[in-house]
N, C-alpha and C. Protein backbone atom coordinates (compact mmCIF):
# COMPACT_ATOMS: atom_id res chain seq x y z
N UNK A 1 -2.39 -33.67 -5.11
CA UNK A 1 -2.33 -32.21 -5.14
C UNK A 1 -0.85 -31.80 -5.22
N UNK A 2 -0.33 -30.94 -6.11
CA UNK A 2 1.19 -30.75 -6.06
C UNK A 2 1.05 -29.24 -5.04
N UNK A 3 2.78 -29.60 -4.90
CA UNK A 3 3.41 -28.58 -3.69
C UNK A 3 2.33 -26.95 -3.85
N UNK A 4 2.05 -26.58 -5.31
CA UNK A 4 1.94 -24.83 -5.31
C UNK A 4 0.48 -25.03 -4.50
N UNK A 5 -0.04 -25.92 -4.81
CA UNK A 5 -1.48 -25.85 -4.31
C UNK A 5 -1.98 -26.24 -3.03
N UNK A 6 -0.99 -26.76 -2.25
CA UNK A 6 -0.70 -26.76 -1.13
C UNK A 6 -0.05 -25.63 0.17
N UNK A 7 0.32 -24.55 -0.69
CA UNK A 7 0.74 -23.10 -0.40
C UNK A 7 -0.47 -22.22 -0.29
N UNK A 8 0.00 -20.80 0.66
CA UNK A 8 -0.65 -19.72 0.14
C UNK A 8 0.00 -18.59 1.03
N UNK A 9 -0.57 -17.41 0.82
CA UNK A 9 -0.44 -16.26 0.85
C UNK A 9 -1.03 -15.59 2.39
N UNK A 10 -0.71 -15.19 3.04
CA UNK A 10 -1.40 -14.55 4.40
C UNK A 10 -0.70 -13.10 4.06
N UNK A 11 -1.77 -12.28 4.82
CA UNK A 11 -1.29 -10.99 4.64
C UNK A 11 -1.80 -10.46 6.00
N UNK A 12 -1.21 -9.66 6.83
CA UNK A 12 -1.56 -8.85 7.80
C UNK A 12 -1.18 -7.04 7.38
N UNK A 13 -1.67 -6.06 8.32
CA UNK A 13 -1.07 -5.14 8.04
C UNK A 13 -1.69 -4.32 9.09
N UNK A 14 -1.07 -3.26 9.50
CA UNK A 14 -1.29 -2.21 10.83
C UNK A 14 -0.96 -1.03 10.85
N UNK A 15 -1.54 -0.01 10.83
CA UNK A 15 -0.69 1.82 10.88
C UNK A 15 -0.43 2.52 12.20
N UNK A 16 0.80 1.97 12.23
CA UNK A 16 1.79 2.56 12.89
C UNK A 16 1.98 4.01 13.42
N UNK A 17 2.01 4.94 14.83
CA UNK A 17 2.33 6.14 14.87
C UNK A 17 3.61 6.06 14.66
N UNK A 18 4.45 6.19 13.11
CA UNK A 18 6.19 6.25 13.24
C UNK A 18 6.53 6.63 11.92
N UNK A 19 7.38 7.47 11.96
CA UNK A 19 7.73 7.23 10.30
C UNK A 19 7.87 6.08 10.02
N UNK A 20 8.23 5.72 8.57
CA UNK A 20 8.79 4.45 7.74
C UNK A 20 10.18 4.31 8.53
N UNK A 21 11.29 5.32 8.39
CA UNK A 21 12.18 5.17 8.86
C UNK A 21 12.82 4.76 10.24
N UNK A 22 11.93 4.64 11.32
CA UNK A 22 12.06 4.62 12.55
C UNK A 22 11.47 2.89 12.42
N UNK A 23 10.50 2.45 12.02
CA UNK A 23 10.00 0.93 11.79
C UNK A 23 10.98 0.54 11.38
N UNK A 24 11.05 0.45 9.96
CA UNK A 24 12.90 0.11 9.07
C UNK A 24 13.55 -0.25 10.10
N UNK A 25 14.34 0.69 10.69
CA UNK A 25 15.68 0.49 11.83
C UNK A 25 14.89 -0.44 12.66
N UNK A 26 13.96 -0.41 13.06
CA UNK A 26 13.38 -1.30 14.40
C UNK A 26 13.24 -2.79 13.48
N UNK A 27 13.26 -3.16 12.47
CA UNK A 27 12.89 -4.29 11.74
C UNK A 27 14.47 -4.90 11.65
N UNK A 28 15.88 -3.83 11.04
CA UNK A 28 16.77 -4.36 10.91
C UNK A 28 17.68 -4.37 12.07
N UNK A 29 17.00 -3.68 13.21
CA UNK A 29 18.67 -3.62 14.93
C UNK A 29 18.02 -5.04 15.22
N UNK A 30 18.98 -6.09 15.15
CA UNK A 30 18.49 -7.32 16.12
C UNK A 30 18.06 -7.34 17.44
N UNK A 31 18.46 -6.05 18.34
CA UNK A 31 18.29 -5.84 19.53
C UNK A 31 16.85 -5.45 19.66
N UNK A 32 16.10 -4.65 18.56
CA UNK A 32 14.98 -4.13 18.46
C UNK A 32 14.02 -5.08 18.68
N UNK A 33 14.72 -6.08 17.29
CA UNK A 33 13.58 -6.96 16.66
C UNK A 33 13.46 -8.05 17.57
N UNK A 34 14.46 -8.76 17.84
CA UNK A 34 14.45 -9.83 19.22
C UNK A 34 13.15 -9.39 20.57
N UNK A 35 13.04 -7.66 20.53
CA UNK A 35 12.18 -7.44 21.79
C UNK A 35 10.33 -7.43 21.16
N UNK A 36 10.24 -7.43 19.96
CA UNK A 36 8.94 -6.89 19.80
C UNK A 36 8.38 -7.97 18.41
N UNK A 37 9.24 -8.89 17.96
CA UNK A 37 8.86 -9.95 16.87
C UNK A 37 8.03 -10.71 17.48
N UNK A 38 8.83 -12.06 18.46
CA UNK A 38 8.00 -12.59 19.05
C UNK A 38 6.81 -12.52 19.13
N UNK A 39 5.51 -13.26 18.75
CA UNK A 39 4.16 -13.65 19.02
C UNK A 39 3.77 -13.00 20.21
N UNK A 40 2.49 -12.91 21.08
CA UNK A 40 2.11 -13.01 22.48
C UNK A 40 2.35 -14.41 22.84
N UNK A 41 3.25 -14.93 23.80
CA UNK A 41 3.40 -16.18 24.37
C UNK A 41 4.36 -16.61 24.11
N UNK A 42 5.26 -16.08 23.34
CA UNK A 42 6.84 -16.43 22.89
C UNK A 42 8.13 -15.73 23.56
N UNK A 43 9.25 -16.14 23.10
CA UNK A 43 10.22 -15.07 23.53
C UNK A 43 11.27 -15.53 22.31
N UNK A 44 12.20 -14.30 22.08
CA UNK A 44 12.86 -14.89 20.74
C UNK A 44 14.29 -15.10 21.09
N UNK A 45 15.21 -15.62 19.90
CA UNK A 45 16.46 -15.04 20.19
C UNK A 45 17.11 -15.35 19.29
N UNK A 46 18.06 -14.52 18.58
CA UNK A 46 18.44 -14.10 17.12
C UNK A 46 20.40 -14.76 17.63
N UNK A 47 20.30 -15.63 16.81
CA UNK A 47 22.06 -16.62 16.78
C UNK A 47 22.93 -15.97 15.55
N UNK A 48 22.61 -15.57 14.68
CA UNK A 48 22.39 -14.49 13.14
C UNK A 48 22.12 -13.86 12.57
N UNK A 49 22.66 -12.07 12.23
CA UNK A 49 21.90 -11.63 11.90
C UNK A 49 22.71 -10.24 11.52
N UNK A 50 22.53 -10.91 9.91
CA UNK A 50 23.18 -9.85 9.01
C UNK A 50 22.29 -9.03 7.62
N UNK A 51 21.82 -7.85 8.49
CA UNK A 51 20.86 -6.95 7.81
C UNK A 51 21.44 -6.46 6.51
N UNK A 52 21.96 -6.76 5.92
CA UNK A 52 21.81 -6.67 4.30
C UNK A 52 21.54 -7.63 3.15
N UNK A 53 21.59 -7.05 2.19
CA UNK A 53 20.93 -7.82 0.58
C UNK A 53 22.29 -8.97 0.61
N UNK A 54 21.67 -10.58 1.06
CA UNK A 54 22.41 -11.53 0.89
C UNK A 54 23.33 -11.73 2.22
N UNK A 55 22.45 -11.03 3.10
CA UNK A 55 23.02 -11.40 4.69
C UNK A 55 22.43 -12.66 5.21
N UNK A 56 22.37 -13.35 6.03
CA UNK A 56 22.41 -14.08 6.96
C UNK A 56 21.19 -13.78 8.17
N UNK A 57 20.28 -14.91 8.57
CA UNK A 57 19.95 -14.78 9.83
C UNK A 57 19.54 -16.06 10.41
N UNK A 58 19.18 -16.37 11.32
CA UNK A 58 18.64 -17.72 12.44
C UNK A 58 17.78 -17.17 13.47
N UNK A 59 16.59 -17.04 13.42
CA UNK A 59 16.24 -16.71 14.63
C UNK A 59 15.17 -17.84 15.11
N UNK A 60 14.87 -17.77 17.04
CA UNK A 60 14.56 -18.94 17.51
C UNK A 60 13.27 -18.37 18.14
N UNK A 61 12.03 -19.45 17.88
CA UNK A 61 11.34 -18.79 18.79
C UNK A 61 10.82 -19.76 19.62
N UNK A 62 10.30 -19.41 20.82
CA UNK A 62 10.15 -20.13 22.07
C UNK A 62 8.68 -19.97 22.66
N UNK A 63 8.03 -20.89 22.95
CA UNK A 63 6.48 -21.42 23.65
C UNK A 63 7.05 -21.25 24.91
N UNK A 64 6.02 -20.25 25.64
CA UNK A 64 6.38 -19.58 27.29
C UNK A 64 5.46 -20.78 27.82
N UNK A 65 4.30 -20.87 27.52
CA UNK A 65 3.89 -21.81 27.91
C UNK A 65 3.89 -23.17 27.97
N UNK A 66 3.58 -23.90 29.35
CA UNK A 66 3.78 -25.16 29.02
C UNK A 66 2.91 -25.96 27.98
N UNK A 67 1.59 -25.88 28.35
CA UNK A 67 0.66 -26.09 27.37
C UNK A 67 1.18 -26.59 25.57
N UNK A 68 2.22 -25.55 25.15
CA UNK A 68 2.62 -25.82 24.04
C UNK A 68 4.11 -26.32 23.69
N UNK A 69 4.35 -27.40 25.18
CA UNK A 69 5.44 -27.81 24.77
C UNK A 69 6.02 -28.33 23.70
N UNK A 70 5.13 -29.24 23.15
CA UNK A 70 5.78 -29.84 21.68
C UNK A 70 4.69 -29.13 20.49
N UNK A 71 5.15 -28.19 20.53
CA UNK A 71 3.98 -27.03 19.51
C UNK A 71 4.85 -26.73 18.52
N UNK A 72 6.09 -26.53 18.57
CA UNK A 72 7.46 -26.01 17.62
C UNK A 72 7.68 -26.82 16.16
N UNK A 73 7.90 -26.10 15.38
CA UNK A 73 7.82 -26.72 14.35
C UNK A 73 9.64 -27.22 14.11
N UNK A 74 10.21 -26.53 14.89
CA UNK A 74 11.54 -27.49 15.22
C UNK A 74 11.85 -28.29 16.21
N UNK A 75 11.27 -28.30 17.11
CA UNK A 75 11.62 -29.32 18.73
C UNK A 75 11.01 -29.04 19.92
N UNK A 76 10.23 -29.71 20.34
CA UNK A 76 9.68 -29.32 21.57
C UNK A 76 8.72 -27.76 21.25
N UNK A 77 9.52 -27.56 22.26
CA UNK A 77 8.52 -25.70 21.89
C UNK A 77 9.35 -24.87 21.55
N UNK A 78 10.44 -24.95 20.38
CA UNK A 78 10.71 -24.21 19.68
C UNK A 78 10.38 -24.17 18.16
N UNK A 79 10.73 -22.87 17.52
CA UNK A 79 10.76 -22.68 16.05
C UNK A 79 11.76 -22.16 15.72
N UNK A 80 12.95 -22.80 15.41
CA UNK A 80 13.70 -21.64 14.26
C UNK A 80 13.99 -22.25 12.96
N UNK A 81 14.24 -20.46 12.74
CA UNK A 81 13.95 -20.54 11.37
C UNK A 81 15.77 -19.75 10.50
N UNK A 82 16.03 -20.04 9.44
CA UNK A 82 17.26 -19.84 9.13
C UNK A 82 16.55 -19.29 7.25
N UNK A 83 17.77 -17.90 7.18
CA UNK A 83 17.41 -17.22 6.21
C UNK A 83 17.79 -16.29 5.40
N UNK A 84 17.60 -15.35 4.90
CA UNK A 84 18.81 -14.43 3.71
C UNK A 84 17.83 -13.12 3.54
N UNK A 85 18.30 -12.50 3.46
CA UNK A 85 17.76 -10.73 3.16
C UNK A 85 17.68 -10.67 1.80
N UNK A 86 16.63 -11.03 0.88
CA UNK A 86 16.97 -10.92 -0.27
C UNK A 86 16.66 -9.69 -1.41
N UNK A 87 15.72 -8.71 -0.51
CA UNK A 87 15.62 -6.85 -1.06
C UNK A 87 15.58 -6.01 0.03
N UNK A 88 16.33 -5.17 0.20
CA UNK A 88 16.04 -3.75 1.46
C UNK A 88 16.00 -2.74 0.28
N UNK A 89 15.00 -2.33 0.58
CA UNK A 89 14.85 -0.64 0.26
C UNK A 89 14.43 0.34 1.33
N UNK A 90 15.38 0.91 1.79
CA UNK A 90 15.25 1.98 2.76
C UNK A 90 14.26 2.70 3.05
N UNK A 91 14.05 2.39 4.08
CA UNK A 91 12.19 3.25 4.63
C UNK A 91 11.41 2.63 3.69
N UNK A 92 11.26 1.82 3.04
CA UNK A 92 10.30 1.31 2.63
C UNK A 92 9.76 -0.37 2.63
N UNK A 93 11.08 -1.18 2.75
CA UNK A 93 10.69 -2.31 2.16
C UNK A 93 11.83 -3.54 2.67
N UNK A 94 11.58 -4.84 3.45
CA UNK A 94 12.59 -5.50 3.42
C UNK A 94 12.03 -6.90 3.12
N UNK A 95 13.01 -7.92 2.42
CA UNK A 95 12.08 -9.16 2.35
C UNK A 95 13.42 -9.91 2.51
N UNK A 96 12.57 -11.00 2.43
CA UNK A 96 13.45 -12.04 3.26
C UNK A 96 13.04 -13.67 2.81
N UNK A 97 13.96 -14.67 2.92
CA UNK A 97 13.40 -16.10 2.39
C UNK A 97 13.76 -16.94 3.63
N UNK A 98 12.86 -17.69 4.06
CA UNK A 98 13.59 -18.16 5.08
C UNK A 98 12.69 -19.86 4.92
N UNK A 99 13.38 -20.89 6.21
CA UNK A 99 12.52 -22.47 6.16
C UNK A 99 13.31 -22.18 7.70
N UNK A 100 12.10 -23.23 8.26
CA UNK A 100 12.43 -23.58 9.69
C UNK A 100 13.14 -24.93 9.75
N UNK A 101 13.73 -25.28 10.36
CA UNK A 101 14.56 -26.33 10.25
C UNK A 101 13.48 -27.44 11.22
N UNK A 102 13.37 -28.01 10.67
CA UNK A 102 12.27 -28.95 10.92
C UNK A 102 12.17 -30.41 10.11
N UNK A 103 11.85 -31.28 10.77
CA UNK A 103 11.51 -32.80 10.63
C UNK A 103 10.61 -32.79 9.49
N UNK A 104 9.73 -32.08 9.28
CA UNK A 104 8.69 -32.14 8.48
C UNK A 104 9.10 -31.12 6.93
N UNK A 105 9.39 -32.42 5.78
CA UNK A 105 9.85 -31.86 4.80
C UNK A 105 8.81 -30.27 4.52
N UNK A 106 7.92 -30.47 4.78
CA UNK A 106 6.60 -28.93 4.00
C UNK A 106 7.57 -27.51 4.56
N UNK A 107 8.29 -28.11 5.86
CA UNK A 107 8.11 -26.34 7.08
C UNK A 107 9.66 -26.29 6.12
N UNK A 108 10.47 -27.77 5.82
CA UNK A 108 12.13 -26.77 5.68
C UNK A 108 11.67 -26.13 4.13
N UNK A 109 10.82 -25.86 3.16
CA UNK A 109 10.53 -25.01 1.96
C UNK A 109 10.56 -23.48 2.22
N UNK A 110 10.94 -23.37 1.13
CA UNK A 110 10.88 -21.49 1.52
C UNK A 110 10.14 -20.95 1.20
N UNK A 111 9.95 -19.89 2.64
CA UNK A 111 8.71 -19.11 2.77
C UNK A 111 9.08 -17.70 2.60
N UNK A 112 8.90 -16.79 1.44
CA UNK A 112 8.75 -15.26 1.47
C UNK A 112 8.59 -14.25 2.26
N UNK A 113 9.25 -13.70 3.24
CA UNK A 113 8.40 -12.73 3.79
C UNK A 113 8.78 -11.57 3.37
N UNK A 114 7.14 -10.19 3.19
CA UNK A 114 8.27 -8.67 2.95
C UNK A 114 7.12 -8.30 3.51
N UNK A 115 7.83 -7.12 4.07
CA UNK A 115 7.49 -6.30 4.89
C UNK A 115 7.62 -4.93 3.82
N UNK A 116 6.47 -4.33 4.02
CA UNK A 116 6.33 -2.76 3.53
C UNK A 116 6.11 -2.03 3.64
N UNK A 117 6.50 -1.03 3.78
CA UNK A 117 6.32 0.20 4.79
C UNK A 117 5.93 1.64 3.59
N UNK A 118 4.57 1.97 4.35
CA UNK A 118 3.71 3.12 3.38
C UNK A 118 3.59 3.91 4.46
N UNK A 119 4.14 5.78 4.12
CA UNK A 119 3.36 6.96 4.19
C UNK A 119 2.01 6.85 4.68
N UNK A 120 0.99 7.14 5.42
CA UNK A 120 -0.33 7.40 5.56
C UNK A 120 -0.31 8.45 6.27
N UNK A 121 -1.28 9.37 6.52
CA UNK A 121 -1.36 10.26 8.13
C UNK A 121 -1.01 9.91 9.02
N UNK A 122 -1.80 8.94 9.54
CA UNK A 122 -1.14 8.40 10.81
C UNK A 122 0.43 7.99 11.62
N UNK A 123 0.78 7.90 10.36
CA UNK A 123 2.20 7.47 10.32
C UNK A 123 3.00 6.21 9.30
N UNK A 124 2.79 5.34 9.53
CA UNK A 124 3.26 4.11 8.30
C UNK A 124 2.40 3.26 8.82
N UNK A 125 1.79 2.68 7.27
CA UNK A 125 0.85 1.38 7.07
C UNK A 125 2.06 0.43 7.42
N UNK A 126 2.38 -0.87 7.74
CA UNK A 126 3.19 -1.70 8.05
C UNK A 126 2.49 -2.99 7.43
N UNK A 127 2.71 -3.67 6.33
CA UNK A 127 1.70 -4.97 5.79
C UNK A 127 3.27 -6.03 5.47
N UNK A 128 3.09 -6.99 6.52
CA UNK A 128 3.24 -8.08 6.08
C UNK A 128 2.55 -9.38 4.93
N UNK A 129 3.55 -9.94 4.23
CA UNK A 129 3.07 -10.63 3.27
C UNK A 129 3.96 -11.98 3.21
N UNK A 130 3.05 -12.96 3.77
CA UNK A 130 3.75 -14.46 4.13
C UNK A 130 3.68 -15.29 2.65
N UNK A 131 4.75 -15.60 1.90
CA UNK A 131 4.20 -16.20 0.72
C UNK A 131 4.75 -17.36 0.47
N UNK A 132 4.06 -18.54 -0.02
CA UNK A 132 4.43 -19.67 0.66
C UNK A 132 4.15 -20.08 1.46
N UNK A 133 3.35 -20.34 2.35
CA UNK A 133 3.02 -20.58 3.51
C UNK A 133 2.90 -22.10 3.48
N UNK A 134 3.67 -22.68 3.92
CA UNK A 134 3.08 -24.38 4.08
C UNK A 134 1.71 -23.92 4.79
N UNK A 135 1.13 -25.67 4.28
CA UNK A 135 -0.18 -25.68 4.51
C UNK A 135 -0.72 -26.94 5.61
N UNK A 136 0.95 -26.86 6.60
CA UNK A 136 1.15 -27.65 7.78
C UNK A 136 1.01 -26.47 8.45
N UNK A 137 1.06 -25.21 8.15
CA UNK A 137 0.73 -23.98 9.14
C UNK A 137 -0.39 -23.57 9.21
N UNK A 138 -0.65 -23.75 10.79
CA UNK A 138 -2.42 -23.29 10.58
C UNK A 138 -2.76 -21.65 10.24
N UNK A 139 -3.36 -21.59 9.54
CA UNK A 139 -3.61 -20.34 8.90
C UNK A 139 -4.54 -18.78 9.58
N UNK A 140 -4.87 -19.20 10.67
CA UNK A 140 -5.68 -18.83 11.62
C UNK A 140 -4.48 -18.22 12.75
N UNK A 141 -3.95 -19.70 13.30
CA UNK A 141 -3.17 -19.19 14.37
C UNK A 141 -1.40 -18.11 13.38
N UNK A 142 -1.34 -18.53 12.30
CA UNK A 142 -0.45 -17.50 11.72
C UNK A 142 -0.73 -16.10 11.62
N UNK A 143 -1.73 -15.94 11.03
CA UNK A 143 -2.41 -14.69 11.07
C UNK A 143 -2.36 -14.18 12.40
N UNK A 144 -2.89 -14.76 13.67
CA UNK A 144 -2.93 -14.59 14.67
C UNK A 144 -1.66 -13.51 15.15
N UNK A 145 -0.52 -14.88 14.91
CA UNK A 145 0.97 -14.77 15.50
C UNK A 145 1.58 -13.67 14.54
N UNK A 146 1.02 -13.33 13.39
CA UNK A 146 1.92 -11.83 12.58
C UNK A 146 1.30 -10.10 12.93
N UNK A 147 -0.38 -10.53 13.42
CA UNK A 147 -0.67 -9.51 14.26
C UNK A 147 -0.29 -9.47 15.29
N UNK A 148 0.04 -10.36 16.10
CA UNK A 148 0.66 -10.13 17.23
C UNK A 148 2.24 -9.14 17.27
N UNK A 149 2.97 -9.57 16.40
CA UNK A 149 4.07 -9.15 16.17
C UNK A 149 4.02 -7.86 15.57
N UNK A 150 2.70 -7.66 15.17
CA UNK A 150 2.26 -6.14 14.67
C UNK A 150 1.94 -4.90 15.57
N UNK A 151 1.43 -5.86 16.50
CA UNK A 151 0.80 -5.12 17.90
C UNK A 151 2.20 -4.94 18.59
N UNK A 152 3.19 -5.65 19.20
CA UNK A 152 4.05 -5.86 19.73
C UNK A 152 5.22 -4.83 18.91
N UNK A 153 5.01 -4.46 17.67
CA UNK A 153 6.14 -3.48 17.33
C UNK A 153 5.21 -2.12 17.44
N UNK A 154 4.34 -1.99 17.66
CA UNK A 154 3.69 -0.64 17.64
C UNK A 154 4.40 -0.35 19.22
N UNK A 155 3.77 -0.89 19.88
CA UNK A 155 4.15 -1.06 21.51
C UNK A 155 5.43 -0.44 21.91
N UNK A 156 6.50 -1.56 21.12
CA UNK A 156 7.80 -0.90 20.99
C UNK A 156 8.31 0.62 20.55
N UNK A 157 7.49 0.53 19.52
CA UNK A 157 7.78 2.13 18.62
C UNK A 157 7.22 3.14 19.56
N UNK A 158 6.11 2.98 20.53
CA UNK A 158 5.83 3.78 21.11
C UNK A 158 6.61 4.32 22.55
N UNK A 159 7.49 2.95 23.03
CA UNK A 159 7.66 2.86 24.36
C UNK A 159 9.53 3.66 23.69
N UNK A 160 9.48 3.67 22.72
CA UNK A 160 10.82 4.10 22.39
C UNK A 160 11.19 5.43 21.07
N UNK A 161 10.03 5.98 21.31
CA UNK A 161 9.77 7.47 20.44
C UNK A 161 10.76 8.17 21.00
């Protein structure tokens, strides 16, 4: 089976009480994103992190639990991952390429992420779109872990209106 067919696509998405513009800023302040990215059961922490087109980032994430000590797709019970801003469009849109630094040639490939931010009533649709996805990532618990991070920035946006 070659590499493309071994890939795929996950998509999450959530509507937000916030403008576009208030998500945006909460996606690019590292201070923001460090509090409300993280999974349920993680904690993060950002070594890099330069919010523009052809910036820089590293961020680490961490298994609270013991249970998932060697769960990390970089060491023990961590994940980080190292990466580049490669479109911002203001209030609307940021994407990003990133690989986790990892033992396992599939995880260091690059994985797509963009984030997009839509107008609705409610406030902004928020849809993540994982592309690339190694297919060493379980697809279940990913999905899982990008709603989580969906739930976890609503939370934020709310606790900081």
């Amino acid at each position: 089976m070659d590499q493309l067919n071994k890939r795929r696509t996950d998509r999450v998405s959530k509507e937000i009480a916030a403008s576009p513009s208030t998500i945006y800023q909460a996606i690019l302040n590292p201070d923001a994103l460090v509090s409300w990215l993280p999974p349920e059961g993680m904690r993060g922490e950002i070594e890099i992190y330069e919010p523009w087109e052809s910036g820089k980032f590293q961020i680490s994430l961490t298994y609270l639990d013991p249970e998932y000590s060697q769960a990390g797709k970089t060491e023990g019970n961590k994940d980080v991952s190292q990466g580049t801003f490669t479109k911002l469009i203001k209030d609307k849109q940021v994407v990003t390429e990133a690989a986790f630094e990892s033992d396992d040639p599939t995880l260091r490939e690059t994985m797509r992420m963009t984030w997009n931010l839509e107008t609705v009533p409610s406030g902004t649709k928020v849809e993540i779109v994982a592309e690339n996805v190694p297919s060493s990532i379980d697809e279940k618990a990913h999905i899982e872990g990008l709603s989580s991070s969906l739930a976890n920035l609503a939370a934020y946006i709310s606790r900081n209106q």
